[in-house]
C-alpha atoms as a PDB file:
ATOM      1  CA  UNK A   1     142.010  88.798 103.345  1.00  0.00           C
ATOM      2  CA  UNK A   2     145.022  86.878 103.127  1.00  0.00           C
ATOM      3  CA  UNK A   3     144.511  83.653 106.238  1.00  0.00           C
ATOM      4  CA  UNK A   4     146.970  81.644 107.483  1.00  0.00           C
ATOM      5  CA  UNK A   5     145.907  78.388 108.752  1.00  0.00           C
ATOM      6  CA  UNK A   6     145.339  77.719 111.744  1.00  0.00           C
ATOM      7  CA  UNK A   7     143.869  75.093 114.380  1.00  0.00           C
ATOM      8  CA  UNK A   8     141.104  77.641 115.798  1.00  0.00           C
ATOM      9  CA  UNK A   9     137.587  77.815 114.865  1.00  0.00           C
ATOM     10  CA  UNK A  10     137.872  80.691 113.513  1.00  0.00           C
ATOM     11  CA  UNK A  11     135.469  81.054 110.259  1.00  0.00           C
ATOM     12  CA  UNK A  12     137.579  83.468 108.341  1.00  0.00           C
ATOM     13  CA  UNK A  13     138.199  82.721 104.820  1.00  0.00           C
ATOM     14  CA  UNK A  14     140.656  83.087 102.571  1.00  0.00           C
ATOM     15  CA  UNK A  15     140.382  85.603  99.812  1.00  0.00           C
ATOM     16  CA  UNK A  16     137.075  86.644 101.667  1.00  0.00           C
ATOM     17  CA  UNK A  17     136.522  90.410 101.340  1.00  0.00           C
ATOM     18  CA  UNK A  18     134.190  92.705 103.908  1.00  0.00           C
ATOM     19  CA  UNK A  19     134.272  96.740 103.679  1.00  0.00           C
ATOM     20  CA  UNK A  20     136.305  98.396 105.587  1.00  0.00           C
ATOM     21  CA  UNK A  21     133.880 100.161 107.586  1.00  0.00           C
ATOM     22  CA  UNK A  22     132.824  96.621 108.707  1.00  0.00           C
ATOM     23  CA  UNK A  23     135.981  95.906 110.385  1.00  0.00           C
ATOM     24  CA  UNK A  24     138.138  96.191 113.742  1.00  0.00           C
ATOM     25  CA  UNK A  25     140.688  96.925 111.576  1.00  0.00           C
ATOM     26  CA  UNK A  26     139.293 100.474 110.221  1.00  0.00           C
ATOM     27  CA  UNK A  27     139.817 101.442 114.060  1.00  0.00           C
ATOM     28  CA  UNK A  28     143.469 101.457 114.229  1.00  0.00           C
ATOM     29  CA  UNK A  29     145.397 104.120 114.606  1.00  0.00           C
ATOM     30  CA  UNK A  30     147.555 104.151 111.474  1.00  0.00           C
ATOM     31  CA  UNK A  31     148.826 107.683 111.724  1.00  0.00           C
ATOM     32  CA  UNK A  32     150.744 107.161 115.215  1.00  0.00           C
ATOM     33  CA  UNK A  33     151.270 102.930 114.326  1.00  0.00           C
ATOM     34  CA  UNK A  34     150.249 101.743 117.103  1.00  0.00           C
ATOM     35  CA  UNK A  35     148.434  98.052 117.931  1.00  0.00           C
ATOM     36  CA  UNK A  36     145.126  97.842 118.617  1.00  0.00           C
ATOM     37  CA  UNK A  37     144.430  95.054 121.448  1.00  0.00           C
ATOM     38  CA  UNK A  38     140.574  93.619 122.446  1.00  0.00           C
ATOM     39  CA  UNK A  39     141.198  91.064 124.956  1.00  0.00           C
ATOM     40  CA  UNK A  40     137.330  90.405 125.657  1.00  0.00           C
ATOM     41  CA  UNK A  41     135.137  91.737 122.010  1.00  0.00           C
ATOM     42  CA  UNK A  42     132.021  90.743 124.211  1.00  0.00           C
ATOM     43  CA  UNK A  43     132.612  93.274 126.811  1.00  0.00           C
ATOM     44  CA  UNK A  44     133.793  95.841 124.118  1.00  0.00           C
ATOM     45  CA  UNK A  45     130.716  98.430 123.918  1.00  0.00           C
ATOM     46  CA  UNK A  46     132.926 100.394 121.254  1.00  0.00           C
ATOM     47  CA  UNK A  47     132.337  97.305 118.990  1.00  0.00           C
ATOM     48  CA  UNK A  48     128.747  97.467 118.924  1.00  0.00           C
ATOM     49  CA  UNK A  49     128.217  98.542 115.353  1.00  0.00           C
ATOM     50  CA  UNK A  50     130.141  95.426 113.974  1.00  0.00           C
ATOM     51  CA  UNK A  51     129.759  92.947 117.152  1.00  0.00           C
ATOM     52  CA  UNK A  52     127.422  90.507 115.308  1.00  0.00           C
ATOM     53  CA  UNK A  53     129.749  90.195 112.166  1.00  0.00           C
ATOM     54  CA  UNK A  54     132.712  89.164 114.781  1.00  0.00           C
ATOM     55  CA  UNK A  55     130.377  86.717 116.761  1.00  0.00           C
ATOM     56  CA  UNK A  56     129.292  85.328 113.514  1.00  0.00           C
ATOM     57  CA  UNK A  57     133.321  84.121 112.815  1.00  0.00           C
ATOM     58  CA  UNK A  58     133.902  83.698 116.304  1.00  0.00           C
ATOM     59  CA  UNK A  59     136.401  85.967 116.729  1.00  0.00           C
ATOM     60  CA  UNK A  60     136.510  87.220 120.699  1.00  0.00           C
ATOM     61  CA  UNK A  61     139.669  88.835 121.015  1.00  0.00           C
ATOM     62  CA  UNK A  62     141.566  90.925 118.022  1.00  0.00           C
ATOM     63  CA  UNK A  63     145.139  91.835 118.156  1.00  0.00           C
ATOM     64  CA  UNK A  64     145.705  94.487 115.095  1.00  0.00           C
ATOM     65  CA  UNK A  65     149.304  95.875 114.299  1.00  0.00           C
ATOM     66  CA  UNK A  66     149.408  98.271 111.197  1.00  0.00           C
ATOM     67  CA  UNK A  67     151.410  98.052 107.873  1.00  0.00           C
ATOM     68  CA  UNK A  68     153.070 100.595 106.995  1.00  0.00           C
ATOM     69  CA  UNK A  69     155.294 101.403 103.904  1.00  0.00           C
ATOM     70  CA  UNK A  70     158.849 102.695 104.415  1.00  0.00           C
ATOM     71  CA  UNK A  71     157.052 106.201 102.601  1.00  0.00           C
ATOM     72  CA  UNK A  72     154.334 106.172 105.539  1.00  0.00           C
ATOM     73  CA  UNK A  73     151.893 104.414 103.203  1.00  0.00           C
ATOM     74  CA  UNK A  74     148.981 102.408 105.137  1.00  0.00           C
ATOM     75  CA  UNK A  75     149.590  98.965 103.138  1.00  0.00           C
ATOM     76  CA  UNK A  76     146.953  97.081 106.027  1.00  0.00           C
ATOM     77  CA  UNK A  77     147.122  95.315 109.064  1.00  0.00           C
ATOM     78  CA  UNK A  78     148.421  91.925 110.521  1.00  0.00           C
ATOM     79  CA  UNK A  79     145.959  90.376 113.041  1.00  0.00           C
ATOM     80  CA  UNK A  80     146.089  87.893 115.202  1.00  0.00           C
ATOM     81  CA  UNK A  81     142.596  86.982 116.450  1.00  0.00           C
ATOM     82  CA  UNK A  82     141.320  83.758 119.037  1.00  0.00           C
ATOM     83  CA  UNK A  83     137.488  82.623 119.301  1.00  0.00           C
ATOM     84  CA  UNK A  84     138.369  83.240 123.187  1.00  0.00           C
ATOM     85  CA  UNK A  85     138.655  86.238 125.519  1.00  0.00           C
ATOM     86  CA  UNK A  86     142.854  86.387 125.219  1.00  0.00           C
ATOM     87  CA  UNK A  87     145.343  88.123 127.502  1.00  0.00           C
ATOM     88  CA  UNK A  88     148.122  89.449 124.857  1.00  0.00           C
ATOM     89  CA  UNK A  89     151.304  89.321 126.549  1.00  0.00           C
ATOM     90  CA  UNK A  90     153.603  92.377 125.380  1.00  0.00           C
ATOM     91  CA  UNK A  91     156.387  90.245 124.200  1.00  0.00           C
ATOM     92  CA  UNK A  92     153.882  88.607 121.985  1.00  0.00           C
ATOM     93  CA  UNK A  93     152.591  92.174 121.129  1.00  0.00           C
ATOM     94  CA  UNK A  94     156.457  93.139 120.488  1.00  0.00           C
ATOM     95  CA  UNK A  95     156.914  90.180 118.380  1.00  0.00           C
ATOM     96  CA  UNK A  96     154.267  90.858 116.041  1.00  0.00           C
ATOM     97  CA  UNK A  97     154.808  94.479 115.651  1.00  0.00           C
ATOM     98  CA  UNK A  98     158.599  92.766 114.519  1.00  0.00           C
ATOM     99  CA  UNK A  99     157.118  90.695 111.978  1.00  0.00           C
ATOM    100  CA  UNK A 100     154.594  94.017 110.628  1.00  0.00           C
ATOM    101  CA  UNK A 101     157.980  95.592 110.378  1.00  0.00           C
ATOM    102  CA  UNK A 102     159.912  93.134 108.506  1.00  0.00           C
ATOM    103  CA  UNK A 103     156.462  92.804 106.006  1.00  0.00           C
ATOM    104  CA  UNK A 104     156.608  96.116 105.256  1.00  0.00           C
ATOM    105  CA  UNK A 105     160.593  95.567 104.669  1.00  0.00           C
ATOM    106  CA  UNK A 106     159.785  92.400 101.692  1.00  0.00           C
ATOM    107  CA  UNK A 107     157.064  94.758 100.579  1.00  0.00           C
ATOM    108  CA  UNK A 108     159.479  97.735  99.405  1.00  0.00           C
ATOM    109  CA  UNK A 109     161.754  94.779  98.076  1.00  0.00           C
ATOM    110  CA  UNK A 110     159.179  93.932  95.800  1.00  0.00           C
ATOM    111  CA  UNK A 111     158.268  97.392  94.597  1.00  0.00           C
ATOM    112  CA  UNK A 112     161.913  97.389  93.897  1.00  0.00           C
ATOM    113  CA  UNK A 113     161.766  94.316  92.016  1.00  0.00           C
ATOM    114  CA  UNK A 114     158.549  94.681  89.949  1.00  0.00           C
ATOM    115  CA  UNK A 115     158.409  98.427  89.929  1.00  0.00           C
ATOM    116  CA  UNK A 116     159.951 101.143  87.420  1.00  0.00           C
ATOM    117  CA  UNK A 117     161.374 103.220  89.840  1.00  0.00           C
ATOM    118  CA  UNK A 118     160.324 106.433  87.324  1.00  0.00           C
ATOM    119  CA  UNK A 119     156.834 105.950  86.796  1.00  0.00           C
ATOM    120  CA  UNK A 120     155.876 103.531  89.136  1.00  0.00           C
ATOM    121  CA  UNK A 121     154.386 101.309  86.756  1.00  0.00           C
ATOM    122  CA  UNK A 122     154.764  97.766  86.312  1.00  0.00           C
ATOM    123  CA  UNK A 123     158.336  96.589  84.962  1.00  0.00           C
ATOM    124  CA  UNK A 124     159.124  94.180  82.386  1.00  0.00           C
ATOM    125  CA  UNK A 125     159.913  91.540  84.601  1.00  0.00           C
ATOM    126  CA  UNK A 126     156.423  91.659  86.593  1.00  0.00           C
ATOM    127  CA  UNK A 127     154.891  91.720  83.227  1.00  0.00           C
ATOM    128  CA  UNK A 128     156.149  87.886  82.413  1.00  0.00           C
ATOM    129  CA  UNK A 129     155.019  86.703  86.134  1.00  0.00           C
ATOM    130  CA  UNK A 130     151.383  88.738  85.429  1.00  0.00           C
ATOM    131  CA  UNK A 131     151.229  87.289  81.659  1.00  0.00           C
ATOM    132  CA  UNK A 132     152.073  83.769  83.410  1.00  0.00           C
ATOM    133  CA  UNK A 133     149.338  83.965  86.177  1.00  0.00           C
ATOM    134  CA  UNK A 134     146.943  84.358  83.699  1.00  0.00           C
ATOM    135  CA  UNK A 135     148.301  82.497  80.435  1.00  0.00           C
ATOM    136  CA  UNK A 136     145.031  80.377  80.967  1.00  0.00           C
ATOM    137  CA  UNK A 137     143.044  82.888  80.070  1.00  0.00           C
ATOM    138  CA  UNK A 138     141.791  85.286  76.869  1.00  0.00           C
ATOM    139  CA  UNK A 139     143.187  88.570  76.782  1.00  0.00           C
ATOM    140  CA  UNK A 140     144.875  91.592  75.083  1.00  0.00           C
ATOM    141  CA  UNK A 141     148.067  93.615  74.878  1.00  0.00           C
ATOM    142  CA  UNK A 142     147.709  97.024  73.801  1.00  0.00           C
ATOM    143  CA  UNK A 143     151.773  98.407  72.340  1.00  0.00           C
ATOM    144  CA  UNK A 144     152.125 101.910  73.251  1.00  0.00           C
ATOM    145  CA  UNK A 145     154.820 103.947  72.116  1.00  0.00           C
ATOM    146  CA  UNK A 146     155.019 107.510  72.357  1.00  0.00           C
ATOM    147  CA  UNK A 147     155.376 109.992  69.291  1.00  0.00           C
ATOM    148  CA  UNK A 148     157.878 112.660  69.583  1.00  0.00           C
ATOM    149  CA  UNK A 149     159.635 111.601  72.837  1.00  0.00           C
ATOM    150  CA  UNK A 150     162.149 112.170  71.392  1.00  0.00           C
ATOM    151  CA  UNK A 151     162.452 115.880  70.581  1.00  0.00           C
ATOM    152  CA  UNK A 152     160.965 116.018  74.363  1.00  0.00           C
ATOM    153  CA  UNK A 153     164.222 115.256  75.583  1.00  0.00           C
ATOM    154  CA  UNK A 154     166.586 117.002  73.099  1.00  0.00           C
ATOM    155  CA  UNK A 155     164.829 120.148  73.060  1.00  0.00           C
ATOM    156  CA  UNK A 156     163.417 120.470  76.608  1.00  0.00           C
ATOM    157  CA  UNK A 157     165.572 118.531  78.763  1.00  0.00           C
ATOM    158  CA  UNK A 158     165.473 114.797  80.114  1.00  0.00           C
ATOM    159  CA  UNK A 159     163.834 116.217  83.179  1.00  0.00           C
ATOM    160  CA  UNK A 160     160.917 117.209  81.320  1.00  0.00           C
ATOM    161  CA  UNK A 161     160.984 113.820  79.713  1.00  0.00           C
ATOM    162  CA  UNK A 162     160.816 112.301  82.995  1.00  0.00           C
ATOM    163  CA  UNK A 163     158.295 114.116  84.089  1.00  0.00           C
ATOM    164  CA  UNK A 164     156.310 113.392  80.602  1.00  0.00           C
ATOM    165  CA  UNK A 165     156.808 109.916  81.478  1.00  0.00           C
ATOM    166  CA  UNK A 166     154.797 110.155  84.932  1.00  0.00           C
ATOM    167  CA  UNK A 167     152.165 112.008  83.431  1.00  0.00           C
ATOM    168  CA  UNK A 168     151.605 109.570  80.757  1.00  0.00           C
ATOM    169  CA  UNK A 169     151.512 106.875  83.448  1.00  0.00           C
ATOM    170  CA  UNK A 170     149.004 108.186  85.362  1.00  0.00           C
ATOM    171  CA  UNK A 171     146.728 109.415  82.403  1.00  0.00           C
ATOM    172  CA  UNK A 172     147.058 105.254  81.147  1.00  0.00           C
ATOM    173  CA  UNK A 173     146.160 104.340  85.080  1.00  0.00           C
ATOM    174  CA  UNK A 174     143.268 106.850  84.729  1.00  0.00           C
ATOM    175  CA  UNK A 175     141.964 104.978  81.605  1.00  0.00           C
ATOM    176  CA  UNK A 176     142.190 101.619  83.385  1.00  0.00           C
ATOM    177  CA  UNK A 177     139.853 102.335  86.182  1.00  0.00           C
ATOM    178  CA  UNK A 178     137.837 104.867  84.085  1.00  0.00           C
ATOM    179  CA  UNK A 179     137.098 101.996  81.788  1.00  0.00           C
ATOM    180  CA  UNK A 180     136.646  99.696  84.561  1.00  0.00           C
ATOM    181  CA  UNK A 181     139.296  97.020  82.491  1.00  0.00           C
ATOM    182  CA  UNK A 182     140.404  94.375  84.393  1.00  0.00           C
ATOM    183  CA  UNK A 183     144.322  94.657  83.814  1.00  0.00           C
ATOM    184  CA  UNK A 184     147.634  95.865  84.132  1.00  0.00           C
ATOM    185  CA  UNK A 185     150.258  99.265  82.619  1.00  0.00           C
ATOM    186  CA  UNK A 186     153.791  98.262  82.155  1.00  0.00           C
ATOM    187  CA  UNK A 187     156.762 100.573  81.273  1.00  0.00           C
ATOM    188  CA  UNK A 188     159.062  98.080  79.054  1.00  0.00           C
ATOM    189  CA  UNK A 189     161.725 100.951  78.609  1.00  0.00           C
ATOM    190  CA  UNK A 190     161.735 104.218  77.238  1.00  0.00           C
ATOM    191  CA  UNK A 191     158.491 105.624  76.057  1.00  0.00           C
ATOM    192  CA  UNK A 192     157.177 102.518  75.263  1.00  0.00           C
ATOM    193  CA  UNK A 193     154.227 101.084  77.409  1.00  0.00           C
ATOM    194  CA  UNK A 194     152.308  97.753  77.701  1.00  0.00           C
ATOM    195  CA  UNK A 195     148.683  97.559  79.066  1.00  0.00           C
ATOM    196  CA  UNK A 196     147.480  93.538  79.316  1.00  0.00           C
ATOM    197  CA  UNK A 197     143.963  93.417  79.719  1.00  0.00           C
ATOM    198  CA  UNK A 198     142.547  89.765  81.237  1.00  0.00           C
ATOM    199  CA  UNK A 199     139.651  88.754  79.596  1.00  0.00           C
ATOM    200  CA  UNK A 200     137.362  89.271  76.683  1.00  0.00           C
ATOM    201  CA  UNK A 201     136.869  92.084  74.790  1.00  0.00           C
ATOM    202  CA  UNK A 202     135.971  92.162  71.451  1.00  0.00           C
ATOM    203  CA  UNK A 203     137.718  94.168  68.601  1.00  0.00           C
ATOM    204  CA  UNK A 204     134.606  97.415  68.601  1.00  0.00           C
ATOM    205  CA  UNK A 205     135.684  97.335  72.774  1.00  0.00           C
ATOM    206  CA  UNK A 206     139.178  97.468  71.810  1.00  0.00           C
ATOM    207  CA  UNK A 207     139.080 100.044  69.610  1.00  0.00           C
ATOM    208  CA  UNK A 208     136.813 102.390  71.425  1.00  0.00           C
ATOM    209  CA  UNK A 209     139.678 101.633  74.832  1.00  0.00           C
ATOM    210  CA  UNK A 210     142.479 102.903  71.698  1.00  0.00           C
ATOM    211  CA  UNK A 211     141.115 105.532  70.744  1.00  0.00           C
ATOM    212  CA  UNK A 212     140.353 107.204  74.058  1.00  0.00           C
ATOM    213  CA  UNK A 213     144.139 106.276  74.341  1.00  0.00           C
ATOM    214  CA  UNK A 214     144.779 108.397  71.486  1.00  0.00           C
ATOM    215  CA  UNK A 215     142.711 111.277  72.420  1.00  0.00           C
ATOM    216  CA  UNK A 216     143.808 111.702  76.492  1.00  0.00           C
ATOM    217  CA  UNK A 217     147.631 111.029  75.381  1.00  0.00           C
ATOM    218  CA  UNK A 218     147.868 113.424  72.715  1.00  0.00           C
ATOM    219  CA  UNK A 219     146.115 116.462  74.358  1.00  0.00           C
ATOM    220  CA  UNK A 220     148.612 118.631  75.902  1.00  0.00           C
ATOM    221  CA  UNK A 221     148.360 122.281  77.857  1.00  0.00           C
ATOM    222  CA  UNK A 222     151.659 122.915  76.603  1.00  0.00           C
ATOM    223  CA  UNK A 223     152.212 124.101  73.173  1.00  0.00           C
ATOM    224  CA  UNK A 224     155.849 122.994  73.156  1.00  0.00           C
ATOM    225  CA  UNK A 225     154.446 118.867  73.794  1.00  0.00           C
ATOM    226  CA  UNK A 226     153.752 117.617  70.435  1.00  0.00           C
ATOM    227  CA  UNK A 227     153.205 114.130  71.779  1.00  0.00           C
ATOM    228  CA  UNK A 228     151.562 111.607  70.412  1.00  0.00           C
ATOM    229  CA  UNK A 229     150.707 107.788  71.052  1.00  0.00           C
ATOM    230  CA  UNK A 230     150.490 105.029  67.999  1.00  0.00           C
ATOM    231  CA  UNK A 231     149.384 101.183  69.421  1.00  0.00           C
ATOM    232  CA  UNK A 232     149.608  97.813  68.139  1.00  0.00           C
ATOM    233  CA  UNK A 233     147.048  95.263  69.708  1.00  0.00           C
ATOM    234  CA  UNK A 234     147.364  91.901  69.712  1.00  0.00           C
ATOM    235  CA  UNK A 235     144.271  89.257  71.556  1.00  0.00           C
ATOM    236  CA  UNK A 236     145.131  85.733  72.515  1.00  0.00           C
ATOM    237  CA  UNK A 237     142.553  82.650  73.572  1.00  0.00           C
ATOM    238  CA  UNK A 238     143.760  79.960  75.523  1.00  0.00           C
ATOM    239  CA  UNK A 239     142.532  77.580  72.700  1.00  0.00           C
ATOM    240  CA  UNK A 240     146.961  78.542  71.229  1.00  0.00           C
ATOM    241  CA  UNK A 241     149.023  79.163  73.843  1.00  0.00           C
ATOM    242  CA  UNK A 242     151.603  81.990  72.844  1.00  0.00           C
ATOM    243  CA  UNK A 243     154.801  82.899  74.694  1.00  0.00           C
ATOM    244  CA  UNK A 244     154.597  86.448  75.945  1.00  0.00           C
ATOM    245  CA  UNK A 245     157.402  86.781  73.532  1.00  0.00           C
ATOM    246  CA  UNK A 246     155.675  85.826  70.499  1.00  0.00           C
ATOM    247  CA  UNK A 247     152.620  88.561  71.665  1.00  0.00           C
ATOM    248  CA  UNK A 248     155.145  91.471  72.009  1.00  0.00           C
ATOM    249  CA  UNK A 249     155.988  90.594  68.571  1.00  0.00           C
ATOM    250  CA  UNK A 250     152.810  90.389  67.121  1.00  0.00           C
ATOM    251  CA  UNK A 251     151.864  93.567  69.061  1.00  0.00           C
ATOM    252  CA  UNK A 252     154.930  95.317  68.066  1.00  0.00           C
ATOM    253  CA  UNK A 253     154.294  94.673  64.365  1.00  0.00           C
ATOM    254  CA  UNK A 254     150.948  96.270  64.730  1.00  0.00           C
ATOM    255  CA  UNK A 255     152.765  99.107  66.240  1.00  0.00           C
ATOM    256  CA  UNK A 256     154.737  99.361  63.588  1.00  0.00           C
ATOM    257  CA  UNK A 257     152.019  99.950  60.849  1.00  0.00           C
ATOM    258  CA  UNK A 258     150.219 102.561  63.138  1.00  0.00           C
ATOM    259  CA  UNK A 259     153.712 104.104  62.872  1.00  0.00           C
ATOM    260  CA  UNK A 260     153.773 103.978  59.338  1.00  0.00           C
ATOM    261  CA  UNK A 261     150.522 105.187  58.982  1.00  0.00           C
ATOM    262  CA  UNK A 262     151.150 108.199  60.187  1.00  0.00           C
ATOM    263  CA  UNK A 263     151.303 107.739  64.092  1.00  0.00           C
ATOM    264  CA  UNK A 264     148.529 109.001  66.624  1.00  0.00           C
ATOM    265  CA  UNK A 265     146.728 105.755  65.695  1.00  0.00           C
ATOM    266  CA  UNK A 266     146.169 102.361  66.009  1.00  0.00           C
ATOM    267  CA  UNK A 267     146.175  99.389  64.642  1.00  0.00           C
ATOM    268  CA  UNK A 268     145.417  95.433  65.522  1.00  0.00           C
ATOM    269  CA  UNK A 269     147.626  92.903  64.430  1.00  0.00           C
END
């Protein structure tokens, strides 16, 4: 939960997470958009299931408006909530519905700004805000770069090589949350890809996430994909503070010797 503050005593924190199941929120109607309104929780028999949680942060009356993305994508909900039975006025209701709207509007802004519109991944420029937000920290930057991209496009057509691309993306996001790593894919350009992992992981963790890399990005269904994936890794401690410049580098020249020793490999810098 994201809470603004506010002169009510309202016990909702922020940052504070609950399942969804657990919430007034899971009850909107997100398919049709429209606000859900509880003037008087006390009197709502509906509510039973989660009326103690709502007592417990003295919430008594919920006003819910959904988020949704500009590609009918359920983002969440704004809420306005009062530790008092509440008569929502529709003007008021109107107004927030207005301000849903024009979050959903800075949301797709954003995507714009931080997204590569081909794969969806990260861009380049979210990757220096991301590497900034956690500069304090140890981590890692895995340099991918695809083998035989190239030929993709020459011999089959940039529209395969697009759609190479999104695969690739989504086998790298598949890794992530297979692994359970606590980080981030970026498309710098091109074929090449950066995946900054927050945290500690040790050079045998490292290589065991690199060479799962190697093995789900250079099996293909198609016998005319002869695609690899070479890697440089780089770690960093917060002990020497690097520019995220200096870690492409250092990445990048790890890259390079998996790519001199014979690509489909690895190696850390």
């Amino acid at each position: 939960m994201k809470v603004s503050p506010n002169e009510d005593n309202i016990y909702i924190n922020e940052g504070e997470q609950l399942p969804l199941t657990s919430t007034v929120c899971n009850k909107i109607d997100f398919t049709n958009g429209v606000p859900l309104v509880f003037e008087n929780i006390s009197e709502e028999t509906c509510l039973d299931d989660i009326k103690d949680t709502l007592i417990k942060v003295n919430v008594n009356a919920y006003l819910g408006i959904p988020v949704i993305l500009n590609g009918g994508e359920t983002f969440g909900t704004l809420c306005a909530v009062h530790e008092k039975a509440t008569k929502f006025k529709e003007n008021s209701i109107k107004l927030i519905e207005k301000i849903a709207k024009m979050f959903s509007y800075y949301l797709e802004l954003e995507r714009m700004a931080y997204r590569d519109q081909l794969t969806g991944c990260y861009n380049r420029h979210f990757l220096e805000k991301y590497y900034t937000s956690f500069i304090a920290d140890k981590g890692s930057i895995l340099f991918l770069d695809l083998d035989g991209f190239k030929e993709i496009n020459d011999n089959l057509g940039h529209e395969t090589g697009d759609l190479v691309l999104k695969e690739v993306s989504q086998r790298i996001e598949r890794v992530i949350e297979q692994k359970n790593l606590n980080g981030a894919i970026f498309r710098l350009g091109g074929d090449e890809f950066i995946i900054h992992l927050v945290g500690i992981y040790n050079e045998q963790v490292l290589s065991d996430i690199a060479e799962y890399l190697v093995q789900k990005l250079s099996s293909w269904d198609f016998q005319e994909l002869h695609l690899t994936v070479s890697i440089g890794i780089v770690t960093y401690t917060n002990e020497k503070i690097l520019t995220l410049n200096e870690l492409l580098k250092k990445a990048d020249n790890a890259l390079y010797r998996a790519k001199a020793s014979g690509k489909n490999t690895y190696k850390f810098f």
